[in-house]
N, C-alpha and C. Protein backbone atom coordinates (compact mmCIF):
# COMPACT_ATOMS: atom_id res chain seq x y z
N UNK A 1 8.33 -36.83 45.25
CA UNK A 1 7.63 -36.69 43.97
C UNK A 1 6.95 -35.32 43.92
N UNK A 2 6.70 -34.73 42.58
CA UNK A 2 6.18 -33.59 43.08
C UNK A 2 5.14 -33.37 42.19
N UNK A 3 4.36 -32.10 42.78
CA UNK A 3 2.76 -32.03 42.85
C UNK A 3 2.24 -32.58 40.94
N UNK A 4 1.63 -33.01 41.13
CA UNK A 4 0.63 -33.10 39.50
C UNK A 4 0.80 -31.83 38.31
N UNK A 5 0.31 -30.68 39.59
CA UNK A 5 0.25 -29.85 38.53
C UNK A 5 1.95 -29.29 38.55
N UNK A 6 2.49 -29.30 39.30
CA UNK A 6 4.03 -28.99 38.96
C UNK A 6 4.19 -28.70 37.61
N UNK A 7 5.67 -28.16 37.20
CA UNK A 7 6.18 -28.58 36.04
C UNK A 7 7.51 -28.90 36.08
N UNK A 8 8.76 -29.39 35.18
CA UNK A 8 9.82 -29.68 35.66
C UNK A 8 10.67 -28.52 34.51
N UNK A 9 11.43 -28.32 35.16
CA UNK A 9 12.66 -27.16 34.94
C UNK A 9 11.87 -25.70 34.96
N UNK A 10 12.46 -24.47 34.19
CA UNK A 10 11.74 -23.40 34.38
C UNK A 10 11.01 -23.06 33.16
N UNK A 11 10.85 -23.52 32.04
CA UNK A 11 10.65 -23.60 30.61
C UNK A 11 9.24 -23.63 30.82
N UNK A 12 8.31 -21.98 29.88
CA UNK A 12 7.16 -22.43 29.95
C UNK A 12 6.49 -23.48 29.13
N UNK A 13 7.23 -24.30 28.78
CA UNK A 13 6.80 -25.35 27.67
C UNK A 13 6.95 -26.25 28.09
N UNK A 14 7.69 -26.75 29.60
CA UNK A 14 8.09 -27.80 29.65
C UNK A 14 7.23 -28.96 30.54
N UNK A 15 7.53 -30.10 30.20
CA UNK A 15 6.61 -31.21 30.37
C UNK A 15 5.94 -31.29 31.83
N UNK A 16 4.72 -31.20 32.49
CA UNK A 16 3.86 -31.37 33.33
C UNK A 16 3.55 -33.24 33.72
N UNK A 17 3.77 -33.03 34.70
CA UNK A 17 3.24 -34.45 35.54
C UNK A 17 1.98 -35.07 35.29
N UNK A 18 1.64 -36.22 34.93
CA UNK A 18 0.33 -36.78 35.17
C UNK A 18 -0.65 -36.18 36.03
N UNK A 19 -1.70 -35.66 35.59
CA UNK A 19 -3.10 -34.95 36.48
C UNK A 19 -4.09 -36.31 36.34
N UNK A 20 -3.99 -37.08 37.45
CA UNK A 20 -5.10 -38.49 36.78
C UNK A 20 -6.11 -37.86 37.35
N UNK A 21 -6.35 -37.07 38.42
CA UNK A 21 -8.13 -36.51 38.39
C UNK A 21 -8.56 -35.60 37.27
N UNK A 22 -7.53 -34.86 36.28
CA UNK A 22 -7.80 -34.37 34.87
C UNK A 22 -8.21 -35.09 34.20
N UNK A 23 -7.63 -36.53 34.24
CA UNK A 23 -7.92 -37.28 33.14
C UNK A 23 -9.20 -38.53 33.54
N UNK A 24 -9.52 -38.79 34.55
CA UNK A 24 -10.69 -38.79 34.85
C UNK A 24 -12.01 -37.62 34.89
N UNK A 25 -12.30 -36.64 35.41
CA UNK A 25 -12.91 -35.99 34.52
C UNK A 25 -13.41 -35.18 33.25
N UNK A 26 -12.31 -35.21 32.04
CA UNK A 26 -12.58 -35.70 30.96
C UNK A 26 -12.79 -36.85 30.05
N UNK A 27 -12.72 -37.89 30.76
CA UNK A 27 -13.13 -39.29 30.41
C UNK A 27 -14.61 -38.97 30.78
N UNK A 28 -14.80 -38.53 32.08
CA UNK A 28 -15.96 -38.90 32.41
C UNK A 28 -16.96 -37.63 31.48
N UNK A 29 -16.70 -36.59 31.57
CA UNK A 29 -17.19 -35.49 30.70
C UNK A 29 -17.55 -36.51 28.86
N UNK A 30 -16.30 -37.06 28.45
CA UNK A 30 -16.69 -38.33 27.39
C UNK A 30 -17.38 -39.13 27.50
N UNK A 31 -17.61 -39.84 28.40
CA UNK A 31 -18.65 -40.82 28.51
C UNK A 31 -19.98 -40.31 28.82
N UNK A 32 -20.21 -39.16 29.17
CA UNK A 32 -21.50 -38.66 29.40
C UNK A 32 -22.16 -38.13 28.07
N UNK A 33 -20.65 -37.18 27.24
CA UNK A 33 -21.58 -36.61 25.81
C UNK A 33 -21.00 -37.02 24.79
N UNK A 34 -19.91 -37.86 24.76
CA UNK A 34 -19.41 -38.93 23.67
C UNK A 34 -18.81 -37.97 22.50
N UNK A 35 -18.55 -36.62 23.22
CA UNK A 35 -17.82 -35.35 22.45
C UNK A 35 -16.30 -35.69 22.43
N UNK A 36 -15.40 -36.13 21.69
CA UNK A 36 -13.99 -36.25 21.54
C UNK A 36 -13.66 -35.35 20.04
N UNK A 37 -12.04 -35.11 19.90
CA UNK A 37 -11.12 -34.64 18.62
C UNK A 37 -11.09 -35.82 18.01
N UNK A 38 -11.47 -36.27 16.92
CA UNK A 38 -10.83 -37.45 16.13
C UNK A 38 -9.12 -37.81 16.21
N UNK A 39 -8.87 -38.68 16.29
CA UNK A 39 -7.12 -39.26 16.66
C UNK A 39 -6.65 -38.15 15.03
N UNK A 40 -7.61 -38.60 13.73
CA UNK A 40 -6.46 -37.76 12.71
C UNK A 40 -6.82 -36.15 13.03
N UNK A 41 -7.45 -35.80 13.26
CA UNK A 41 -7.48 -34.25 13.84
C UNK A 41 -6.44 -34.13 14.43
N UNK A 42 -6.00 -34.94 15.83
CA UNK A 42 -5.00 -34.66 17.08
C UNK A 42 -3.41 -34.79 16.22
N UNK A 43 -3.41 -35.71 15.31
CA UNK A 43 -2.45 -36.28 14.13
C UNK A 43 -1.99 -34.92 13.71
N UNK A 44 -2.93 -34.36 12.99
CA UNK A 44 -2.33 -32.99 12.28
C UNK A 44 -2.20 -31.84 12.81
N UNK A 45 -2.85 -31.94 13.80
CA UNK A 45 -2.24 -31.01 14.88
C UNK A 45 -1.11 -30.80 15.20
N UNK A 46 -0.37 -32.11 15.43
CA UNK A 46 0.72 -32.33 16.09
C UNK A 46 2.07 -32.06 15.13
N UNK A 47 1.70 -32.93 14.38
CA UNK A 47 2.43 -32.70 13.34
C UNK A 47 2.83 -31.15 12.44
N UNK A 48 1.82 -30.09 12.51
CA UNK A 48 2.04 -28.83 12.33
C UNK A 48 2.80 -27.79 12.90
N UNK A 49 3.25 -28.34 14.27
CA UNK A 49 3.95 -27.89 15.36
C UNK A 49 5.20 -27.27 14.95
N UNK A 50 5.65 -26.17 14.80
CA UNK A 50 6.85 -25.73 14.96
C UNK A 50 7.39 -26.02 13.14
N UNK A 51 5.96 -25.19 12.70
CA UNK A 51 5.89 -25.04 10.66
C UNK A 51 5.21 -23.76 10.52
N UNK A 52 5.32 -23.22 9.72
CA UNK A 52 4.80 -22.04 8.98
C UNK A 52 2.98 -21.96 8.80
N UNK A 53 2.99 -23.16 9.07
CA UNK A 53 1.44 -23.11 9.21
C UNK A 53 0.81 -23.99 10.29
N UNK A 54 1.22 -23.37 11.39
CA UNK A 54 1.13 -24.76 12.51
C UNK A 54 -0.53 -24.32 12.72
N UNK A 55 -1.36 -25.20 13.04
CA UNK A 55 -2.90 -25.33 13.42
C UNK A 55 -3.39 -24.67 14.75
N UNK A 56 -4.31 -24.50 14.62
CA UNK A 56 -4.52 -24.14 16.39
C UNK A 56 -5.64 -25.23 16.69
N UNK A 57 -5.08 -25.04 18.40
CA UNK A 57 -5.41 -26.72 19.00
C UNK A 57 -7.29 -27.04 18.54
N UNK A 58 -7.54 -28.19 18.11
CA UNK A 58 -8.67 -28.68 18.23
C UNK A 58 -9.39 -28.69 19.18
N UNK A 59 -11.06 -28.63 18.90
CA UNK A 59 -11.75 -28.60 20.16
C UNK A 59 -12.51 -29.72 19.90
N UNK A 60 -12.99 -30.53 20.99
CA UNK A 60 -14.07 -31.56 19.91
C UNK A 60 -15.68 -30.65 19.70
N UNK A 61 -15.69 -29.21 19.94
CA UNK A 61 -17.08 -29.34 19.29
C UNK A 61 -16.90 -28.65 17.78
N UNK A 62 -15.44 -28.91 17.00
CA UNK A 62 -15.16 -28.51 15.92
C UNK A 62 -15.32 -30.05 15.25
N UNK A 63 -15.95 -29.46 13.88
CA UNK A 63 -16.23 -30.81 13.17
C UNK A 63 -15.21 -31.25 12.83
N UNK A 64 -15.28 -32.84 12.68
CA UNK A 64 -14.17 -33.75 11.84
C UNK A 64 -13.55 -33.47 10.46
């Protein structure tokens, strides 16, 4: 299996392995200041991807 932070093929775009100590300390960083992106923020984000007006990524200390 290979490392977390790995990536697979040579593509700088291409999909990265599960980091579960990443995703434990931003859970935990959440549960301490209850700072998250709203799901429809992350929504239109995503969805802008690879359009003429694609978004730049959300932060949660940008308002809803």
């Amino acid at each position: 299996m290979a490392p977390a932070s790995s990536t697979r093929g040579s593509s700088a775009s291409a999909i990265r392995e599960p980091d579960i100590a990443e995703d434990r300390l931003r859970y935990q960083a959440f549960r301490r200041t209850g700072r998250a992106v709203p799901i429809k923020v992350v929504k239109a984000w995503v969805a802008s991807w690879d359009s003429s007006d694609e978004l730049l990524r959300p932060d949660c200390s940008d308002p809803a």
